[in-house]
C-alpha atoms as a PDB file:
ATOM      1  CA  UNK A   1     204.377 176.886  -5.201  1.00  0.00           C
ATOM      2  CA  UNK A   2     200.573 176.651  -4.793  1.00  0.00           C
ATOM      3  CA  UNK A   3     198.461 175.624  -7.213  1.00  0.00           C
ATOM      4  CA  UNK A   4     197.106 179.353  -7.524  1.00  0.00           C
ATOM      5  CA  UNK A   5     200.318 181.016  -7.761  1.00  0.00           C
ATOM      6  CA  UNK A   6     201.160 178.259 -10.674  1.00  0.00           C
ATOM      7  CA  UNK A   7     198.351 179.042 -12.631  1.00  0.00           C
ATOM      8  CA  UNK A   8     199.056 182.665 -12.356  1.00  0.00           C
ATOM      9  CA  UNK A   9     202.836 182.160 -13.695  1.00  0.00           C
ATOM     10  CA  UNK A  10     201.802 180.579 -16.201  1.00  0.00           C
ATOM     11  CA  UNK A  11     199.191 183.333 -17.448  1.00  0.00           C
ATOM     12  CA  UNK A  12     201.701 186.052 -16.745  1.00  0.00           C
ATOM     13  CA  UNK A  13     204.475 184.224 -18.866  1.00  0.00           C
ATOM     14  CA  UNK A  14     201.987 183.357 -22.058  1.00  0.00           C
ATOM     15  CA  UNK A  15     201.782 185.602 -25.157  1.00  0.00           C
ATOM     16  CA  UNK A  16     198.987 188.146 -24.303  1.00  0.00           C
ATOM     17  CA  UNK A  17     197.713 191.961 -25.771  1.00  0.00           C
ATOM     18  CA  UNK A  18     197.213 194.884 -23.743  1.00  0.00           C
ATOM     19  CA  UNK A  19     193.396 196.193 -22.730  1.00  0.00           C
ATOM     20  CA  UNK A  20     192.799 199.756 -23.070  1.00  0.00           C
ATOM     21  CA  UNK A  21     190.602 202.066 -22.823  1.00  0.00           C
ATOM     22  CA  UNK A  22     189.058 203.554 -25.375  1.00  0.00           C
ATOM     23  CA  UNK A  23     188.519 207.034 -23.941  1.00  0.00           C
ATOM     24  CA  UNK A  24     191.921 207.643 -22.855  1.00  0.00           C
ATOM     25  CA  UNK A  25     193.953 205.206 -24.280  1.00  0.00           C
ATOM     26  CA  UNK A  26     195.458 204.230 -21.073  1.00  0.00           C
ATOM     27  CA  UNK A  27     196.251 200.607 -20.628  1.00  0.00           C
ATOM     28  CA  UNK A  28     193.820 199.346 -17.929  1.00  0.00           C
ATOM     29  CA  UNK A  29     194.881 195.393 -17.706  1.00  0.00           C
ATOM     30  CA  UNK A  30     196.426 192.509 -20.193  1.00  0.00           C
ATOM     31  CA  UNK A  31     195.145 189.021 -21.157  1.00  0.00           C
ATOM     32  CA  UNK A  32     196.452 186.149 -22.146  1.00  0.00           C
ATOM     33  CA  UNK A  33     195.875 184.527 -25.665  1.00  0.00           C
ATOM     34  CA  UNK A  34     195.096 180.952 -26.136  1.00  0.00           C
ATOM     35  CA  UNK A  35     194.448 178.954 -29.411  1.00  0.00           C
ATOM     36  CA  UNK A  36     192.508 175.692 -29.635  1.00  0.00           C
ATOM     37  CA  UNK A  37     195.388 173.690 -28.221  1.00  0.00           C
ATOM     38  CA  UNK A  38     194.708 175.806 -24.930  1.00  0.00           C
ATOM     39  CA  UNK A  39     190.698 175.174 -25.403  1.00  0.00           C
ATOM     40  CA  UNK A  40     191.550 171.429 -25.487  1.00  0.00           C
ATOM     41  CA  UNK A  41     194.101 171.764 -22.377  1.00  0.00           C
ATOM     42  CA  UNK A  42     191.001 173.361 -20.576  1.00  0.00           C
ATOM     43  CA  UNK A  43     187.919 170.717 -21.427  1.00  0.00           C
ATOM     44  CA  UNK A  44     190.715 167.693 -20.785  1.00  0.00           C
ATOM     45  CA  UNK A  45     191.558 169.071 -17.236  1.00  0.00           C
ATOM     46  CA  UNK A  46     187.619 169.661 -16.515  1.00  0.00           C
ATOM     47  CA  UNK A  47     186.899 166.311 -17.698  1.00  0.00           C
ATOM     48  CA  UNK A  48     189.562 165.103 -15.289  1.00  0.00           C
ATOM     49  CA  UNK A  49     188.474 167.330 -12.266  1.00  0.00           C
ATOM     50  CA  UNK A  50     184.908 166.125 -12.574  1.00  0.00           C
ATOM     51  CA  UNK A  51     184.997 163.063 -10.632  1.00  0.00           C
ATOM     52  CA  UNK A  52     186.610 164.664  -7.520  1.00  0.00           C
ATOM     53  CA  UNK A  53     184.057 167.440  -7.375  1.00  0.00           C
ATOM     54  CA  UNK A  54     181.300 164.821  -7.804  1.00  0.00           C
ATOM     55  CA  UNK A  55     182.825 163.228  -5.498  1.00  0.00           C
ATOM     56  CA  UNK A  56     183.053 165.958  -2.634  1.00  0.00           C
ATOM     57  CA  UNK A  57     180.100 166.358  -0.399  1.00  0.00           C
ATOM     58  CA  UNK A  58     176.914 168.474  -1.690  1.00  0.00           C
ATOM     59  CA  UNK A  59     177.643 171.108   1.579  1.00  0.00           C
ATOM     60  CA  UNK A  60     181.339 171.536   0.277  1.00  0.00           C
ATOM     61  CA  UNK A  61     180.377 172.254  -3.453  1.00  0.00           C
ATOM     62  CA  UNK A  62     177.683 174.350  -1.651  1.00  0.00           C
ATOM     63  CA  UNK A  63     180.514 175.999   0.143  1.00  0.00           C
ATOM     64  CA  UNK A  64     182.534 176.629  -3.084  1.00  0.00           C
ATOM     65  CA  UNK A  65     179.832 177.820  -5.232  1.00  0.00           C
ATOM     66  CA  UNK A  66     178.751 180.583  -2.777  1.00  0.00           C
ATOM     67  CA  UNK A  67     182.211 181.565  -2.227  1.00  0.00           C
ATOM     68  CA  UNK A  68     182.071 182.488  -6.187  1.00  0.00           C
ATOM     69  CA  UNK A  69     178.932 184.171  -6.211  1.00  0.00           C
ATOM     70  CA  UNK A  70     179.792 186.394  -3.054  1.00  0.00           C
ATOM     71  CA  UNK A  71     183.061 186.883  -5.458  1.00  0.00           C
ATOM     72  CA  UNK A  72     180.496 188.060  -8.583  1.00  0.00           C
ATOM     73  CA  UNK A  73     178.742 189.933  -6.534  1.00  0.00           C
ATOM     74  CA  UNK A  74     181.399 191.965  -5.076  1.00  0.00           C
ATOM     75  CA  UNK A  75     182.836 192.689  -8.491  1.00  0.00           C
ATOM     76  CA  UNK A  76     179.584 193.047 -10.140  1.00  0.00           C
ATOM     77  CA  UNK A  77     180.148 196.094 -11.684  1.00  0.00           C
ATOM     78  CA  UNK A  78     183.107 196.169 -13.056  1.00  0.00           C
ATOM     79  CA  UNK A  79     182.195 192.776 -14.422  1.00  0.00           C
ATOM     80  CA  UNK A  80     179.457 194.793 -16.123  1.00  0.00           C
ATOM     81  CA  UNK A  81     181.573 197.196 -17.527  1.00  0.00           C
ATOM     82  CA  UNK A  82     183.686 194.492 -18.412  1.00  0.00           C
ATOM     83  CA  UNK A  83     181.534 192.298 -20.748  1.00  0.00           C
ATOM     84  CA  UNK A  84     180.495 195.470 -22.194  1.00  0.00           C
ATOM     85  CA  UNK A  85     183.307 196.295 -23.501  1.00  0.00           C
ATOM     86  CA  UNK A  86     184.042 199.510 -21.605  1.00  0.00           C
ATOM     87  CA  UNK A  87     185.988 200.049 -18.712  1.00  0.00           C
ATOM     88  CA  UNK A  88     184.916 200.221 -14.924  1.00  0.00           C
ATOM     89  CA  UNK A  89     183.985 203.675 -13.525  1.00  0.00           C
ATOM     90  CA  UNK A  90     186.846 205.332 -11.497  1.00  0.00           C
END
């Protein structure tokens, strides 16, 4: 299984809440819930992944980064309506 896929298991399988939204009560998505074990999962496995990105060429991190921002970009809007608390425009 890919590293992805993995990661995506795992989220599926962890204790989460439904997202709704608030004009129609429909569920729109679902998150996962962490607790400070998970935070301390997270910063351990960034501290550990730092030296390989340091480590990989300033054109590959280049490469990476923009690949997120297109990402952003492309979702901008419902990533908007998202930290806003409402739900994205149908």
């Amino acid at each position: 299984m890919e590293a992805r896929e993995a990661l995506l298991a795992r989220v599926s399988a962890a204790v989460g809440t439904e997202v709704r939204d608030p004009a129609t009560g429909e569920v729109i998505g679902h998150v996962a819930l962490g607790g400070p074990g998970d935070i301390t999962k997270a910063v351990d496995r960034a501290a550990a992944a730092q030296p390989g990105w340091a480590a990989l060429p300033v054109a590959s991190r280049v490469t990476y980064l923009t690949r997120c921002a297109d990402a952003v970009e492309a979702h901008a809007e419902e990533l908007a309506y998202a930290s806003a608390g409402s739900p994205a425009r149908r």
